[in-house]
PDB file of N, CA and C in Angstrom:
ATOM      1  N   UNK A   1     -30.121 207.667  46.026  1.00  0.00           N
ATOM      2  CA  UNK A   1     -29.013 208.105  45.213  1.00  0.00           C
ATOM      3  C   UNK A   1     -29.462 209.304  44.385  1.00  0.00           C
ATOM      4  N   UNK A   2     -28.632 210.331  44.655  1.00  0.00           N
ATOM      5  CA  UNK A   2     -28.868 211.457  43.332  1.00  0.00           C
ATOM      6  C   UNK A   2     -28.426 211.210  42.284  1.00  0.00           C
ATOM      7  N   UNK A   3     -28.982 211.702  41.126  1.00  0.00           N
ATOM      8  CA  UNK A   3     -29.185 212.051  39.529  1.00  0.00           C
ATOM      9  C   UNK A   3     -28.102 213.014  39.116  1.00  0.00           C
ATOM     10  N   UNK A   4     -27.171 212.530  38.456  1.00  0.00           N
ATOM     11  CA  UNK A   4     -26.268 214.224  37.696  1.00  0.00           C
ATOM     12  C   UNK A   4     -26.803 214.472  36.855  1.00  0.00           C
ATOM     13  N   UNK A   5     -26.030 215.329  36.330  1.00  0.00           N
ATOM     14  CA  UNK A   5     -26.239 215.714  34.607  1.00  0.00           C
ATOM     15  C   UNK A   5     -24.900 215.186  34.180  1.00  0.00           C
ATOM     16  N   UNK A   6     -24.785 214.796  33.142  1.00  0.00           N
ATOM     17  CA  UNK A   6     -23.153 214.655  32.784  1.00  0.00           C
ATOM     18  C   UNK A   6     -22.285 215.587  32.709  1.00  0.00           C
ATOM     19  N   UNK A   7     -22.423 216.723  32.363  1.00  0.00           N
ATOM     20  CA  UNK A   7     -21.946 217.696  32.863  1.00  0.00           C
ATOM     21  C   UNK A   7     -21.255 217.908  34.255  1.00  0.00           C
ATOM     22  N   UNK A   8     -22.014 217.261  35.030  1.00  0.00           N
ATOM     23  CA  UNK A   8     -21.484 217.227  36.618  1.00  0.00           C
ATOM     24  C   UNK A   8     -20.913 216.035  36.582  1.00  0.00           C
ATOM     25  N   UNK A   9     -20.896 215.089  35.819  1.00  0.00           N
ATOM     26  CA  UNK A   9     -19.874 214.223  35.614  1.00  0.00           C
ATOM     27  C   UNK A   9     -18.544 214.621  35.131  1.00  0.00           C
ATOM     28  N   UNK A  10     -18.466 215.521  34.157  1.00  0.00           N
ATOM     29  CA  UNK A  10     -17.414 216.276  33.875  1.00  0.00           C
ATOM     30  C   UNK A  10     -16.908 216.747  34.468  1.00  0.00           C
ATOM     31  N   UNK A  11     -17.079 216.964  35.497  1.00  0.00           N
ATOM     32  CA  UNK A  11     -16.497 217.960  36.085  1.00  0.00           C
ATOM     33  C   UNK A  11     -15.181 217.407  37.214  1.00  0.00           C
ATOM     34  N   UNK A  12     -15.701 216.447  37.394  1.00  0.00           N
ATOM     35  CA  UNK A  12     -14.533 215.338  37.802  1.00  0.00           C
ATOM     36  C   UNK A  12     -13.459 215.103  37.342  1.00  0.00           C
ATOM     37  N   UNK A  13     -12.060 215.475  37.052  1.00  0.00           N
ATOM     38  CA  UNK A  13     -11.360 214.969  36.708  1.00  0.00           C
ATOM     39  C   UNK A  13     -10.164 213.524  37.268  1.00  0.00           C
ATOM     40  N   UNK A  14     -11.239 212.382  36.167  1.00  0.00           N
ATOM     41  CA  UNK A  14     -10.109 211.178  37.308  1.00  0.00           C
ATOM     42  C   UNK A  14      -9.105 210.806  36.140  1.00  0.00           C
ATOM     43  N   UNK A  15      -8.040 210.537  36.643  1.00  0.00           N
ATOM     44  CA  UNK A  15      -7.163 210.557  35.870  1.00  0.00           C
ATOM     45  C   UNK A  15      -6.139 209.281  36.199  1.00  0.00           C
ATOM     46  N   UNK A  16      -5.145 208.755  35.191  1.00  0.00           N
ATOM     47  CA  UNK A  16      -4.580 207.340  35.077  1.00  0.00           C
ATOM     48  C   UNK A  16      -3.054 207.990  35.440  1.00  0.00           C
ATOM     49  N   UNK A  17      -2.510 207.451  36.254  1.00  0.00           N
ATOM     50  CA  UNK A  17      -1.006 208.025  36.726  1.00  0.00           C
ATOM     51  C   UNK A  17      -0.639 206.261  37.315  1.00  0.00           C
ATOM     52  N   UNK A  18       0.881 206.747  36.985  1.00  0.00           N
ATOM     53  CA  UNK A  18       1.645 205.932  37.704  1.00  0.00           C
ATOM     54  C   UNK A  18       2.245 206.146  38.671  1.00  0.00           C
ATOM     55  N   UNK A  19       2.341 205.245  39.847  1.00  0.00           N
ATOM     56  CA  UNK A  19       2.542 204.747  41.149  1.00  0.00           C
ATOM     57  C   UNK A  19       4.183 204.736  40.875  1.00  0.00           C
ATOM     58  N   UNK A  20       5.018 205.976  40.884  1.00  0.00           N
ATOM     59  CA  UNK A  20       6.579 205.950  40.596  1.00  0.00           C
ATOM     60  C   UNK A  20       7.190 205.784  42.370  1.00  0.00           C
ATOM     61  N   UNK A  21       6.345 205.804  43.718  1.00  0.00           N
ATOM     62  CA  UNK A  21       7.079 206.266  44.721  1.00  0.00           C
ATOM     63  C   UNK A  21       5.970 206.071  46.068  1.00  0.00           C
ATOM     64  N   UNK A  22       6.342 205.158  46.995  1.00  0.00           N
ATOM     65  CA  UNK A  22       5.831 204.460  47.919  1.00  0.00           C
ATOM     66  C   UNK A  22       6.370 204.691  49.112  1.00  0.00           C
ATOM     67  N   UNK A  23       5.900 205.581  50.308  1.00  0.00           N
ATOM     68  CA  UNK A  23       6.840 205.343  51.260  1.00  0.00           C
ATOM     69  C   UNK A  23       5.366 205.244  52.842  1.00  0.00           C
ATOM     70  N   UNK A  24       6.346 204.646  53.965  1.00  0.00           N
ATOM     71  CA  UNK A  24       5.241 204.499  54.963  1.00  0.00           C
ATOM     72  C   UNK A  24       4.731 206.265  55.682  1.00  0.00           C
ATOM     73  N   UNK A  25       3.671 205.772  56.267  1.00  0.00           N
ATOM     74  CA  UNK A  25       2.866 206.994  56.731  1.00  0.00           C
ATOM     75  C   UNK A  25       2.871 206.723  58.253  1.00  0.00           C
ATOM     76  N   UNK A  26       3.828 206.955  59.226  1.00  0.00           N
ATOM     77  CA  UNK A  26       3.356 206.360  61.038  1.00  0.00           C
ATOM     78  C   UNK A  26       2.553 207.559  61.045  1.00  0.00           C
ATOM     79  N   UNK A  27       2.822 208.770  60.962  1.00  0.00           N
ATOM     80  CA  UNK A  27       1.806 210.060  61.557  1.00  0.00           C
ATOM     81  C   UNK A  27      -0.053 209.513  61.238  1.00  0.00           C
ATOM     82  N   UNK A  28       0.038 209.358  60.189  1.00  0.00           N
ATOM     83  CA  UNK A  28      -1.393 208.989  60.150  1.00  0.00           C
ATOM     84  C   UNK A  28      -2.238 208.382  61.182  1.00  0.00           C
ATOM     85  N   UNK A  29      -3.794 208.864  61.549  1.00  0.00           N
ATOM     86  CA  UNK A  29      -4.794 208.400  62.234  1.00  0.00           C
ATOM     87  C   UNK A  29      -4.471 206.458  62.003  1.00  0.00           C
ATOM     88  N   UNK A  30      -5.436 206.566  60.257  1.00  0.00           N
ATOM     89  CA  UNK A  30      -5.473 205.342  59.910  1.00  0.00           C
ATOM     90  C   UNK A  30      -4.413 204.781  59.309  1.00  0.00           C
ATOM     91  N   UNK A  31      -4.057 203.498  59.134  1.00  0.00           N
ATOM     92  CA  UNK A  31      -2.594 202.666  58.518  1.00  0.00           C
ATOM     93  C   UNK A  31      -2.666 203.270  56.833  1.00  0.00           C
ATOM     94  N   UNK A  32      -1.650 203.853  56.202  1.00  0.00           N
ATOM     95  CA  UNK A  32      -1.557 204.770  55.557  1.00  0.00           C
ATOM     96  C   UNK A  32      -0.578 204.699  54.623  1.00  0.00           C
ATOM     97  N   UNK A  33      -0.378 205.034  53.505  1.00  0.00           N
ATOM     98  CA  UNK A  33       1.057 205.264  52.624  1.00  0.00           C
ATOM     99  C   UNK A  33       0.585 206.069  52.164  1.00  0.00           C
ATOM    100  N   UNK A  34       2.171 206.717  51.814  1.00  0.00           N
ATOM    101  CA  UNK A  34       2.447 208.122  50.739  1.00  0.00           C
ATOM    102  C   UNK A  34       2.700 207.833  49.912  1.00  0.00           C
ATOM    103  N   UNK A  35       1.445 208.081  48.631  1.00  0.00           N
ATOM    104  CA  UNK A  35       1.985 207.258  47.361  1.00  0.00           C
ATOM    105  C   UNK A  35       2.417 208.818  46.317  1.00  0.00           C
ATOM    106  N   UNK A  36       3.275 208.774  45.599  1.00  0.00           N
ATOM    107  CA  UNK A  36       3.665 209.349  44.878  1.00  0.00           C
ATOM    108  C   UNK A  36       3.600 208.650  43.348  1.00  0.00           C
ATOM    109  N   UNK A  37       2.461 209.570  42.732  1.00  0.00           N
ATOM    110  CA  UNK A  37       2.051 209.146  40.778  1.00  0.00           C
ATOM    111  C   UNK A  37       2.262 210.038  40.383  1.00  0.00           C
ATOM    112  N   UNK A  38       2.952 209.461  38.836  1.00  0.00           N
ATOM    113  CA  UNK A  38       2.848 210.658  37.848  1.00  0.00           C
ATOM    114  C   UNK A  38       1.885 210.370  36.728  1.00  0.00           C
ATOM    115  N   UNK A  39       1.280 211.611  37.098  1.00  0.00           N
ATOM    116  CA  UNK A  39      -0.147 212.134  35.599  1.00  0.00           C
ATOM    117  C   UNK A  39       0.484 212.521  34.768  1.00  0.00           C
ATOM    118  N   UNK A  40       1.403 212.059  33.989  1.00  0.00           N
ATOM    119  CA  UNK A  40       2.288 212.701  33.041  1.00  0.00           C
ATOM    120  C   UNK A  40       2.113 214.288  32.462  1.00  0.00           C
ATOM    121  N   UNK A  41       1.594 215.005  31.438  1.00  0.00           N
ATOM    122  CA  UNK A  41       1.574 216.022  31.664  1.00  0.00           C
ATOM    123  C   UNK A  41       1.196 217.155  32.639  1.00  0.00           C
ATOM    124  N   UNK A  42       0.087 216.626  33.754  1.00  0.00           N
ATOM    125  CA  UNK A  42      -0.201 217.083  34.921  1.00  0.00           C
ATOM    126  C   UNK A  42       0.670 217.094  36.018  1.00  0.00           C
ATOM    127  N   UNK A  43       2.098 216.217  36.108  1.00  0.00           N
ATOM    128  CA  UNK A  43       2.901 216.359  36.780  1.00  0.00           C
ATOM    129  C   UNK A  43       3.067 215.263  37.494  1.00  0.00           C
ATOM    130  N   UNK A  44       3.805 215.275  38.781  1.00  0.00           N
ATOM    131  CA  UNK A  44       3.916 214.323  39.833  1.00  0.00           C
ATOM    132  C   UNK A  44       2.943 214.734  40.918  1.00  0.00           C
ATOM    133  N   UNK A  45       2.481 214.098  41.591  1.00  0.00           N
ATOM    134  CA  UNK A  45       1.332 214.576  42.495  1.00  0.00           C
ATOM    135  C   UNK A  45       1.533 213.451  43.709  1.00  0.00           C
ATOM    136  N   UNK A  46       1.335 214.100  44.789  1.00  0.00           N
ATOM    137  CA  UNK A  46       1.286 213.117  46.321  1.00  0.00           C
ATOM    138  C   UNK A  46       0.019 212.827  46.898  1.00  0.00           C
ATOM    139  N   UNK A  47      -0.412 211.421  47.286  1.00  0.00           N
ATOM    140  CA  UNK A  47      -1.725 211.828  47.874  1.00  0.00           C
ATOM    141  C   UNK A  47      -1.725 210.411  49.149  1.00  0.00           C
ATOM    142  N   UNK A  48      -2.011 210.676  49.756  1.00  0.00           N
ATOM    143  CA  UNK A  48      -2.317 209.738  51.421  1.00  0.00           C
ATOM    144  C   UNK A  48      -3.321 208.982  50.670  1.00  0.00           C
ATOM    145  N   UNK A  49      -2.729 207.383  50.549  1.00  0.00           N
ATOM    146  CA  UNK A  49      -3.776 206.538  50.662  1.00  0.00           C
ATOM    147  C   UNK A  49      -4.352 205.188  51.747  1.00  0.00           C
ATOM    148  N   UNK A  50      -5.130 204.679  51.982  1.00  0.00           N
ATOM    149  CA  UNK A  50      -5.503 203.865  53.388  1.00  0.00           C
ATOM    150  C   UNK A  50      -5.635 202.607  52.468  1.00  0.00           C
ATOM    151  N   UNK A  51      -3.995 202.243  52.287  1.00  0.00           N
ATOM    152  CA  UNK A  51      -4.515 200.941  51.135  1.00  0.00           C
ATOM    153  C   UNK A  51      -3.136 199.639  51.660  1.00  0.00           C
ATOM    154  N   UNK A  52      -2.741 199.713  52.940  1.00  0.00           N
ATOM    155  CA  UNK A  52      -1.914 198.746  53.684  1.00  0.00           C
ATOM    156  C   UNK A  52      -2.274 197.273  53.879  1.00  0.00           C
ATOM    157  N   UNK A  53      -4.271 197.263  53.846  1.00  0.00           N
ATOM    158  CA  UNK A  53      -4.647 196.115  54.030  1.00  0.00           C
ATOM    159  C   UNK A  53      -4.088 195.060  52.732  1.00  0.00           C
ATOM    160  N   UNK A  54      -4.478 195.129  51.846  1.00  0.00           N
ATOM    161  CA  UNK A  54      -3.966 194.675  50.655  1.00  0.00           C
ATOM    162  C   UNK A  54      -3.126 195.025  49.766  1.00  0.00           C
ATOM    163  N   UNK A  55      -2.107 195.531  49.738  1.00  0.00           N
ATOM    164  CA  UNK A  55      -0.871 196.291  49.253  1.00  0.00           C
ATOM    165  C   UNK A  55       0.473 196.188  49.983  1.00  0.00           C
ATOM    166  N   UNK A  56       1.281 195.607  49.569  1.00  0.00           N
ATOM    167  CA  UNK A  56       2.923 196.224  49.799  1.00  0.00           C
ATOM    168  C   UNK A  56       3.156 196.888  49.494  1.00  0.00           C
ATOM    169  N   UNK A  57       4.133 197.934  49.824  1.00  0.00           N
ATOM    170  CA  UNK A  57       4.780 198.839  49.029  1.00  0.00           C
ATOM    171  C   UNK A  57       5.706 198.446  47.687  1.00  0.00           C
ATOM    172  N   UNK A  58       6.189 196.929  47.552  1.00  0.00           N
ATOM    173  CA  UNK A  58       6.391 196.524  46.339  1.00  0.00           C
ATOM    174  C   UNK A  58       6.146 196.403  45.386  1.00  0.00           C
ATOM    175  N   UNK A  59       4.935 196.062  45.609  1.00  0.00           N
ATOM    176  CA  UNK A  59       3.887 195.636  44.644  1.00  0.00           C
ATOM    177  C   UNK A  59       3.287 196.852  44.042  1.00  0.00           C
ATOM    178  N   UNK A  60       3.031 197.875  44.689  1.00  0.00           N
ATOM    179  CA  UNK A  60       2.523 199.402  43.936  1.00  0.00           C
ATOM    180  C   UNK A  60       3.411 200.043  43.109  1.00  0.00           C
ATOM    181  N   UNK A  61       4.569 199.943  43.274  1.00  0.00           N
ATOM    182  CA  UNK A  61       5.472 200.807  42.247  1.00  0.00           C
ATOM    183  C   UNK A  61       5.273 200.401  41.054  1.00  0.00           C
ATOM    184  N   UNK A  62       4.983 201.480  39.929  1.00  0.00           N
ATOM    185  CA  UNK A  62       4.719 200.831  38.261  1.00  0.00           C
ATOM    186  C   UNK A  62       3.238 200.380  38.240  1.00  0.00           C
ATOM    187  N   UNK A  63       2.318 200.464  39.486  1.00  0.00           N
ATOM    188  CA  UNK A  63       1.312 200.213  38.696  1.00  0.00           C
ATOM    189  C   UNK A  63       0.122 201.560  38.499  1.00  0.00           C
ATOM    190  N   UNK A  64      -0.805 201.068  37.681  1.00  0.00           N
ATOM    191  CA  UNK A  64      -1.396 202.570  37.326  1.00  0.00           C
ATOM    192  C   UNK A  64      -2.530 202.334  37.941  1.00  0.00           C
ATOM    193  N   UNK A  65      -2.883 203.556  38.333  1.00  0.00           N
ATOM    194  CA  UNK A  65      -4.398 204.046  39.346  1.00  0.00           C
ATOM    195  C   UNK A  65      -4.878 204.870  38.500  1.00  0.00           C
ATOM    196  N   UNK A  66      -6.075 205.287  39.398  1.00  0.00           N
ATOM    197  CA  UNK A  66      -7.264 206.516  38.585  1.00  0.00           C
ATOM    198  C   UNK A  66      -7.277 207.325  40.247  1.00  0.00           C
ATOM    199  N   UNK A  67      -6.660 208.159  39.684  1.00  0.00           N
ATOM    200  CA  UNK A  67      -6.750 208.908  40.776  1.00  0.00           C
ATOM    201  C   UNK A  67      -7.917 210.840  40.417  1.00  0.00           C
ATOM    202  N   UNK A  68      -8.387 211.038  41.366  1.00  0.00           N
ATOM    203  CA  UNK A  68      -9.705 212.639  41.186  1.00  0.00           C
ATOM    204  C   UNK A  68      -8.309 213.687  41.890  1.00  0.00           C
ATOM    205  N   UNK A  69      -7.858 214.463  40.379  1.00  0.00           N
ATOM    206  CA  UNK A  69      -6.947 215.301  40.596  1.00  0.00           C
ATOM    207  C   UNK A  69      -7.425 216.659  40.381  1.00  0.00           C
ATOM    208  N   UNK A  70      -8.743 217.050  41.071  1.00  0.00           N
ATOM    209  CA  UNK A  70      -8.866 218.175  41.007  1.00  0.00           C
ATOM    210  C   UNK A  70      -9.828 218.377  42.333  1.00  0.00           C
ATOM    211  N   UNK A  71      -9.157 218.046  43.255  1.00  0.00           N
ATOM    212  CA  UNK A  71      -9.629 218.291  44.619  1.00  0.00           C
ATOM    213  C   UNK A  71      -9.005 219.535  44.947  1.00  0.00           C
ATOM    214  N   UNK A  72      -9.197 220.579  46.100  1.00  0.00           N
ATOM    215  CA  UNK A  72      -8.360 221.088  46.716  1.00  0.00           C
ATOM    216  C   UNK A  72      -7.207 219.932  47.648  1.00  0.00           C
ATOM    217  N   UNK A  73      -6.046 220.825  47.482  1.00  0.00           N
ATOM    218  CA  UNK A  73      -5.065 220.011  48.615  1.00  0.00           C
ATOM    219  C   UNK A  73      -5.747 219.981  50.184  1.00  0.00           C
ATOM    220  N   UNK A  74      -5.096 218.886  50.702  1.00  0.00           N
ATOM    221  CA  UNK A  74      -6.181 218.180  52.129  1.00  0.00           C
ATOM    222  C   UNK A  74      -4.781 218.005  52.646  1.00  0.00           C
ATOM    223  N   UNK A  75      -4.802 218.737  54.200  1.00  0.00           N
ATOM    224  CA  UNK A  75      -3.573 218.143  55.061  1.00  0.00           C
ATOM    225  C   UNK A  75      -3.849 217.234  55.406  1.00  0.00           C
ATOM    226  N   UNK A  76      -3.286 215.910  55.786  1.00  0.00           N
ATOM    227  CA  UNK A  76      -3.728 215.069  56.993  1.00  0.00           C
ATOM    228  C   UNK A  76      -2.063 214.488  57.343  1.00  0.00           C
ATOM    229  N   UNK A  77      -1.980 214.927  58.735  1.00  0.00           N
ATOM    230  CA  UNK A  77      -1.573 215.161  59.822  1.00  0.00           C
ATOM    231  C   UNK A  77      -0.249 216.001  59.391  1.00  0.00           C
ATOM    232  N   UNK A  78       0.640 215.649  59.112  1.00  0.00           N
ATOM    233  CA  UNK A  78       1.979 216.744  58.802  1.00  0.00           C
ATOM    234  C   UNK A  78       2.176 216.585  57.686  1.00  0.00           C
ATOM    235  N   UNK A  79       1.047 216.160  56.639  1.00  0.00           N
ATOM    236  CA  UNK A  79       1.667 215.351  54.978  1.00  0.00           C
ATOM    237  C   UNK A  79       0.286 216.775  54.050  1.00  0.00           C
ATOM    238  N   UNK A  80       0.369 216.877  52.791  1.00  0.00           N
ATOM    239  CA  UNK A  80      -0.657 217.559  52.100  1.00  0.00           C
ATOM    240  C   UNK A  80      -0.699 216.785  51.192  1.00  0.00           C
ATOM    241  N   UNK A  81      -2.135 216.413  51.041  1.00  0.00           N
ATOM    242  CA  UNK A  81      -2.702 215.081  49.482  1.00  0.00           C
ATOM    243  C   UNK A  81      -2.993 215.860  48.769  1.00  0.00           C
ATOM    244  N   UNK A  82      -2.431 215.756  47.532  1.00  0.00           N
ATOM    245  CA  UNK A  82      -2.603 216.942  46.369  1.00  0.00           C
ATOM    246  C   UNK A  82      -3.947 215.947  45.508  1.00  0.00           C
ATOM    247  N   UNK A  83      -4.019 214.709  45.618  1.00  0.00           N
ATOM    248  CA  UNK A  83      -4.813 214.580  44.933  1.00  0.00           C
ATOM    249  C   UNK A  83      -6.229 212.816  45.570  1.00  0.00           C
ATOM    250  N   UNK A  84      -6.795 212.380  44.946  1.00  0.00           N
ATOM    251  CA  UNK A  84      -7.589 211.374  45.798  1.00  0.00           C
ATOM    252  C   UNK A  84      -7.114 209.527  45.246  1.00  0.00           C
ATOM    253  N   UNK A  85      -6.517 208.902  45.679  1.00  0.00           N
ATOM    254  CA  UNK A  85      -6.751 207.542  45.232  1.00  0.00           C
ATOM    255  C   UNK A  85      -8.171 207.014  45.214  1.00  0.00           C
ATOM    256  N   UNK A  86      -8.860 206.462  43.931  1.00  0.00           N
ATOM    257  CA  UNK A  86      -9.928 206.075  44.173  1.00  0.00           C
ATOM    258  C   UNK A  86      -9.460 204.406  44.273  1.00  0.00           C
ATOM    259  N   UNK A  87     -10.775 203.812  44.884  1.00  0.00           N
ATOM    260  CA  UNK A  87     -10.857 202.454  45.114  1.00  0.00           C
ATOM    261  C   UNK A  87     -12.278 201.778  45.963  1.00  0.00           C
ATOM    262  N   UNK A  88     -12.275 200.911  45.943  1.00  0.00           N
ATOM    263  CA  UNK A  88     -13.946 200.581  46.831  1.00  0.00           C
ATOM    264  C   UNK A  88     -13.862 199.816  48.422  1.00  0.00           C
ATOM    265  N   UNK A  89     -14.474 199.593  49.052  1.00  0.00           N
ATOM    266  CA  UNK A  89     -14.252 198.854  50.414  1.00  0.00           C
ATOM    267  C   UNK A  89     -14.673 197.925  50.085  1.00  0.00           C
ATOM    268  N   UNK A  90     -13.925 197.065  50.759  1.00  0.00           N
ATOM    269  CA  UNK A  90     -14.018 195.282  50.558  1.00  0.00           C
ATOM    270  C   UNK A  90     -15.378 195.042  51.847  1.00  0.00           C
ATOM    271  N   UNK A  91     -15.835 193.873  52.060  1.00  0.00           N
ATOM    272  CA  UNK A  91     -15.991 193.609  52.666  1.00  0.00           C
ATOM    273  C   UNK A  91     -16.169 193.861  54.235  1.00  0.00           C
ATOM    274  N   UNK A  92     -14.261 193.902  54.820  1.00  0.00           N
ATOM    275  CA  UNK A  92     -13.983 194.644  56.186  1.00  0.00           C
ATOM    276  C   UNK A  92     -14.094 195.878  56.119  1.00  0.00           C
ATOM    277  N   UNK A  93     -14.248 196.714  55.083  1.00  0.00           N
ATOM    278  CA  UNK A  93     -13.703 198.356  55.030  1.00  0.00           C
ATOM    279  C   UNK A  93     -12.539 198.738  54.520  1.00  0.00           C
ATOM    280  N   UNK A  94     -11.484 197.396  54.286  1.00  0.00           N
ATOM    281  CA  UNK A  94     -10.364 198.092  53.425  1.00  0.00           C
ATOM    282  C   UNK A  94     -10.896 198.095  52.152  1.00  0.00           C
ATOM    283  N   UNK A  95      -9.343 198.937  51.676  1.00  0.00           N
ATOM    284  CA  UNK A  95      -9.642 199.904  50.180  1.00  0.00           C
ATOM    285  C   UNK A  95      -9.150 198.927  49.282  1.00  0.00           C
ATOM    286  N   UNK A  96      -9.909 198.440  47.915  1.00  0.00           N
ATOM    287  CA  UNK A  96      -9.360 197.803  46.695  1.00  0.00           C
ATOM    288  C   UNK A  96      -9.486 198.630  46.051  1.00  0.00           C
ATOM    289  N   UNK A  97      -8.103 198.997  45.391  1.00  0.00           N
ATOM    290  CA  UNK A  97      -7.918 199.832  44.706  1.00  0.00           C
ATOM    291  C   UNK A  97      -8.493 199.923  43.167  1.00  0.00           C
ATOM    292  N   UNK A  98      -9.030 200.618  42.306  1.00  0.00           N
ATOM    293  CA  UNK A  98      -9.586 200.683  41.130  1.00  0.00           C
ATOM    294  C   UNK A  98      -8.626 200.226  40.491  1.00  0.00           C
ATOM    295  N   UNK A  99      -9.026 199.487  39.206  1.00  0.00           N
ATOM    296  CA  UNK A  99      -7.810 199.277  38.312  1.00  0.00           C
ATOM    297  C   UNK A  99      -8.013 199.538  36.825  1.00  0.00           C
ATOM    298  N   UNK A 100      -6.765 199.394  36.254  1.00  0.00           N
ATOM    299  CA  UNK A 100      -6.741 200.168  34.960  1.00  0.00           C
ATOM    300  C   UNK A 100      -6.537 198.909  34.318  1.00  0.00           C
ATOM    301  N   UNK A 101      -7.191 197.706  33.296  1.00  0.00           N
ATOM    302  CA  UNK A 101      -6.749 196.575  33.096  1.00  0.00           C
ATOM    303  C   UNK A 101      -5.510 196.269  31.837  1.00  0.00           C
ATOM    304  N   UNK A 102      -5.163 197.793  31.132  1.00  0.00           N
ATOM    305  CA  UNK A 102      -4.334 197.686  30.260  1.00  0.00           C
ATOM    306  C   UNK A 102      -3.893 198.931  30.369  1.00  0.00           C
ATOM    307  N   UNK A 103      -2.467 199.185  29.840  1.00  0.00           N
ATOM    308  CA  UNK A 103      -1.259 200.497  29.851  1.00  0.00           C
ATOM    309  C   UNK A 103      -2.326 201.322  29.043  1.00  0.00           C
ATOM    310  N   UNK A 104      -2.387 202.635  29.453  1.00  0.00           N
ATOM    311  CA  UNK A 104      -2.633 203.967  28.626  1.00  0.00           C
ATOM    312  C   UNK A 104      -2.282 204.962  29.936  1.00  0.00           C
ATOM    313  N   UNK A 105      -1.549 205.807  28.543  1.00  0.00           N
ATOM    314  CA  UNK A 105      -0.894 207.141  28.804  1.00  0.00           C
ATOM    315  C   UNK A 105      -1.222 207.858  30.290  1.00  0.00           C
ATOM    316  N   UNK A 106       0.177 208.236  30.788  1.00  0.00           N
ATOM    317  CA  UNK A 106      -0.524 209.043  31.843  1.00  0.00           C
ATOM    318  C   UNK A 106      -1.496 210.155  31.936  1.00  0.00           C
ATOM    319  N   UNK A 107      -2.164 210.211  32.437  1.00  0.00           N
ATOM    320  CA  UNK A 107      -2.936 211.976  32.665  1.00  0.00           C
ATOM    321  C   UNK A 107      -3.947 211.602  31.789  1.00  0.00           C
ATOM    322  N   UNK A 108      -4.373 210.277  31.418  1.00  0.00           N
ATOM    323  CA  UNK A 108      -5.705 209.806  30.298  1.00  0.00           C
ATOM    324  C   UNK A 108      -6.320 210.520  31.307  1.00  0.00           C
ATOM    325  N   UNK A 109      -7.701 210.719  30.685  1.00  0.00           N
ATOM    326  CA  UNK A 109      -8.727 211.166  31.896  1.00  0.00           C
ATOM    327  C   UNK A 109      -9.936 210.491  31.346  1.00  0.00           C
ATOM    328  N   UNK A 110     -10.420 209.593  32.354  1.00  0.00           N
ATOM    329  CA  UNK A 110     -11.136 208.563  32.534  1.00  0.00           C
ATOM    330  C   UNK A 110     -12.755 209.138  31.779  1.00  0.00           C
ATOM    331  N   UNK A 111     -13.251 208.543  30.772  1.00  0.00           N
ATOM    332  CA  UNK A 111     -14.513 209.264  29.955  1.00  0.00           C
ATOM    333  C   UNK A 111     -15.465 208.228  29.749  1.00  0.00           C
TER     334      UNK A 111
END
């Protein structure tokens, strides 16, 4: 494992948005949704996430993620991810999503 500086920790911006907009992804390689969060002053932002194993689309609306909103935009397949869902692999390789265990503001940025 490499060493940062915190500084290069900084430089990351992950940020707390809400999950306002859920829809399915068939184009995708892997099983996929288009999740749509808002970082409140940063805006609304779209990003492809691989999170079908454990997720409905019910269940995601209203809840808050930490999403790394300072990627360049990434096509994947006819869609552009403006930004990254973070989360860890279980076990099989699906994604558990990071969680935020209490409400704060959108566009917090994770410190």
């Amino acid at each position: 494992m490499e060493t940062i500086t915190w500084h290069d920790f900084e430089k990351v911006e992950l940020r707390a948005g809400t999950i306002i907009q859920i829809l399915d992804f068939p184009e995708a390689r892997k099983p996929a949704y288009k999740v749509q969060v808002d970082f409140g002053p940063l805006g609304l932002k779209w990003s492809s996430a691989q999170i079908t194993k454990h997720y409905t689309k019910e269940e995601l609306v209203g809840r808050q993620i930490i999403g790394a909103v300072n990627f360049p935009k990434k096509q994947i397949a006819t869609f552009m991810s403006e930004f990254l869902v973070t989360g860890f692999a279980d076990e099989n390789g699906d994604i558990v999503l990071s969680a935020i265990d209490k409400p704060v503001p959108n566009g917090q940025k994770l410190i």
